[in-house]
PDB file of N, CA and C in Angstrom:
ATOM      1  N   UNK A   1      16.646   1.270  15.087  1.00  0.00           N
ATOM      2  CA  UNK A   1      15.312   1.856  15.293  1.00  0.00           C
ATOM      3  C   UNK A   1      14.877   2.591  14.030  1.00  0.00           C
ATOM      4  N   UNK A   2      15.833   3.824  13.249  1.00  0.00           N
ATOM      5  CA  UNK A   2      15.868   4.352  12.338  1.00  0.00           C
ATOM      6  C   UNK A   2      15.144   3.825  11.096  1.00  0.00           C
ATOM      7  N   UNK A   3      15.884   1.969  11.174  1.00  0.00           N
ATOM      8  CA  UNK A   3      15.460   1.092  10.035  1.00  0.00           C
ATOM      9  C   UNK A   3      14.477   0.134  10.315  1.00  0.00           C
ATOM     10  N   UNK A   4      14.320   0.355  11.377  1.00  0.00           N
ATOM     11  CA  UNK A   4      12.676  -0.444  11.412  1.00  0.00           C
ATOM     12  C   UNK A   4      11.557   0.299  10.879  1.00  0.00           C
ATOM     13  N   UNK A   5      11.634   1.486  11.536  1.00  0.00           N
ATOM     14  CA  UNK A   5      10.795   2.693  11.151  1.00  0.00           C
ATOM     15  C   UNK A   5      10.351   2.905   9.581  1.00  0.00           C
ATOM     16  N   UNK A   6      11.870   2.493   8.990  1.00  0.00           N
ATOM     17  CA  UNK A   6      11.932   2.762   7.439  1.00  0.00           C
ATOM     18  C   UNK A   6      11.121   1.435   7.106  1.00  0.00           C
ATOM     19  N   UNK A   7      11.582   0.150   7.550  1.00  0.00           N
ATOM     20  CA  UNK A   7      11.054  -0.755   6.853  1.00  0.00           C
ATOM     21  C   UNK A   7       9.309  -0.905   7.024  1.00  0.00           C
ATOM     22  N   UNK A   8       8.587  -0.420   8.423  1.00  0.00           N
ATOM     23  CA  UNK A   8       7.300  -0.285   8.962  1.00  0.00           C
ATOM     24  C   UNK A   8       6.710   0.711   7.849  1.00  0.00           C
ATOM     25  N   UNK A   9       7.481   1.531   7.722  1.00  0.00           N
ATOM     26  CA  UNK A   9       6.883   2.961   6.323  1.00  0.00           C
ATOM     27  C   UNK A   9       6.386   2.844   5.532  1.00  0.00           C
ATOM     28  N   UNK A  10       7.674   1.553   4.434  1.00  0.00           N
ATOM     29  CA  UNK A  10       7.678   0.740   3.309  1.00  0.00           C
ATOM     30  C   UNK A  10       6.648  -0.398   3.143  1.00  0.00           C
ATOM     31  N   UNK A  11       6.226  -0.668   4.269  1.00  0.00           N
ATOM     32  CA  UNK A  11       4.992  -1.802   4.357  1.00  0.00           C
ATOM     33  C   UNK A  11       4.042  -0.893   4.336  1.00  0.00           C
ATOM     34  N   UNK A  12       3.558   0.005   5.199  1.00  0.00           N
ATOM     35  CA  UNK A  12       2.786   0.925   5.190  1.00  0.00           C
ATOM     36  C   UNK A  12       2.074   1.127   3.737  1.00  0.00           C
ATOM     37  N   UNK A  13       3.426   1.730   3.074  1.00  0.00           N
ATOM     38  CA  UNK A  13       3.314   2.200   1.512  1.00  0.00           C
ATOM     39  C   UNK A  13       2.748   1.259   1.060  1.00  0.00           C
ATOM     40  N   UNK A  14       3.428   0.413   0.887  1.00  0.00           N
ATOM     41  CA  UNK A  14       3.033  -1.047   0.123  1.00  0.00           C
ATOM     42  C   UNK A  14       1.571  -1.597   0.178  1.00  0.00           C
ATOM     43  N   UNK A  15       1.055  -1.172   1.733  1.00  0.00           N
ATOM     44  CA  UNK A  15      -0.388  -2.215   1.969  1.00  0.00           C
ATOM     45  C   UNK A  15      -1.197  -1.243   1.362  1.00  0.00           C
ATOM     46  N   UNK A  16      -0.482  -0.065   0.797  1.00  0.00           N
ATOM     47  CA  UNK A  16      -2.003   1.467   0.491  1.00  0.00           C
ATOM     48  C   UNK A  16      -1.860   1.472  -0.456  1.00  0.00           C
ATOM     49  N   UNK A  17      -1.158   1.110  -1.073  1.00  0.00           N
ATOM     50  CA  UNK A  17      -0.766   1.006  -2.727  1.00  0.00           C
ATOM     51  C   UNK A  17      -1.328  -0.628  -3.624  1.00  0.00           C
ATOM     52  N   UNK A  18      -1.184  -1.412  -2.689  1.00  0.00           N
ATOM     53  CA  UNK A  18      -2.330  -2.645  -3.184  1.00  0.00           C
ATOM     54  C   UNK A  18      -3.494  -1.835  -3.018  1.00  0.00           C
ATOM     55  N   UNK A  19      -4.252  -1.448  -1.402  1.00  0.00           N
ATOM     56  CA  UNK A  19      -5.049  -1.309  -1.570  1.00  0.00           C
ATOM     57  C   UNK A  19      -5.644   0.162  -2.420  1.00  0.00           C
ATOM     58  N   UNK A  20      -5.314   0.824  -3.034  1.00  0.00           N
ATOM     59  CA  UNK A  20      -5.344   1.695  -3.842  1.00  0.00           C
ATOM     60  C   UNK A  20      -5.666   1.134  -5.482  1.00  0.00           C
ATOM     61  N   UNK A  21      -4.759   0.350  -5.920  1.00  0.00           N
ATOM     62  CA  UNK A  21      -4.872  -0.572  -6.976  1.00  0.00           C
ATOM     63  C   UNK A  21      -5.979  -1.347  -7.407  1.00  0.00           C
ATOM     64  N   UNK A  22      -5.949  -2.131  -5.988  1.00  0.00           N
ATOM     65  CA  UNK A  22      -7.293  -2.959  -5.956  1.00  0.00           C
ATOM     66  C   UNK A  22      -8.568  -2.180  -6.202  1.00  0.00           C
ATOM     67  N   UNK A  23      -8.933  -0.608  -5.444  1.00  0.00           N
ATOM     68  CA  UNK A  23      -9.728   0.304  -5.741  1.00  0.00           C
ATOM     69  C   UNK A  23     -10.182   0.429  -6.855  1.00  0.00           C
ATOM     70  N   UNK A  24      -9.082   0.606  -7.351  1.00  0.00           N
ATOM     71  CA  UNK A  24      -9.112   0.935  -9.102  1.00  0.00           C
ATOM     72  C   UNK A  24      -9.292  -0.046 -10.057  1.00  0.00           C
ATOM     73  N   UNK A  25      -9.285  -0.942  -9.660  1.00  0.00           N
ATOM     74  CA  UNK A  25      -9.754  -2.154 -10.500  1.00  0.00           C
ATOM     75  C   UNK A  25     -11.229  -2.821 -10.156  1.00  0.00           C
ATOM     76  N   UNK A  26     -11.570  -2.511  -9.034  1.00  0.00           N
ATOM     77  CA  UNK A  26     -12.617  -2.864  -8.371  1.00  0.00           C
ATOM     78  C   UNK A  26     -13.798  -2.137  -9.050  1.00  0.00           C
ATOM     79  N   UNK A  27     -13.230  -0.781  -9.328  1.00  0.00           N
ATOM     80  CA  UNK A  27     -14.350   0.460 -10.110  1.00  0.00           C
ATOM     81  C   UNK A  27     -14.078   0.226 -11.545  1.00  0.00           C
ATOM     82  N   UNK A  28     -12.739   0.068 -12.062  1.00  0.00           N
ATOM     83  CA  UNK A  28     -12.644  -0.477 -13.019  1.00  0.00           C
ATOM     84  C   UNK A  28     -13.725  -1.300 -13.940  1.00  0.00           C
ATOM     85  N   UNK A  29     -13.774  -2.743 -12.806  1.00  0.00           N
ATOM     86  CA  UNK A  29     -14.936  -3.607 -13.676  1.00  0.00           C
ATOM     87  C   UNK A  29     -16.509  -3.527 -12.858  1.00  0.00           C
ATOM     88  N   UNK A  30     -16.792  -2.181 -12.402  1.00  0.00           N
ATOM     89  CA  UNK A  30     -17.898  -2.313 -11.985  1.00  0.00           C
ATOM     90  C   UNK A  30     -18.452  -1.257 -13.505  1.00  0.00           C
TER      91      UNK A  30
END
């Protein structure tokens, strides 16, 4: 359970951190 939690977190992180990136590139070339 412990490590699902961890791995659900790590995706979490992951999908806010593309979409964070993408943000920044998006304003980037505007």
């Amino acid at each position: 359970w412990f490590l699902f939690l961890c791995l659900d977190f790590n995706l979490f992180v992951g999908l806010c951190f593309l979409l964070y990136v993408w943000f920044i590139l998006f304003n980037f070339y505007i």
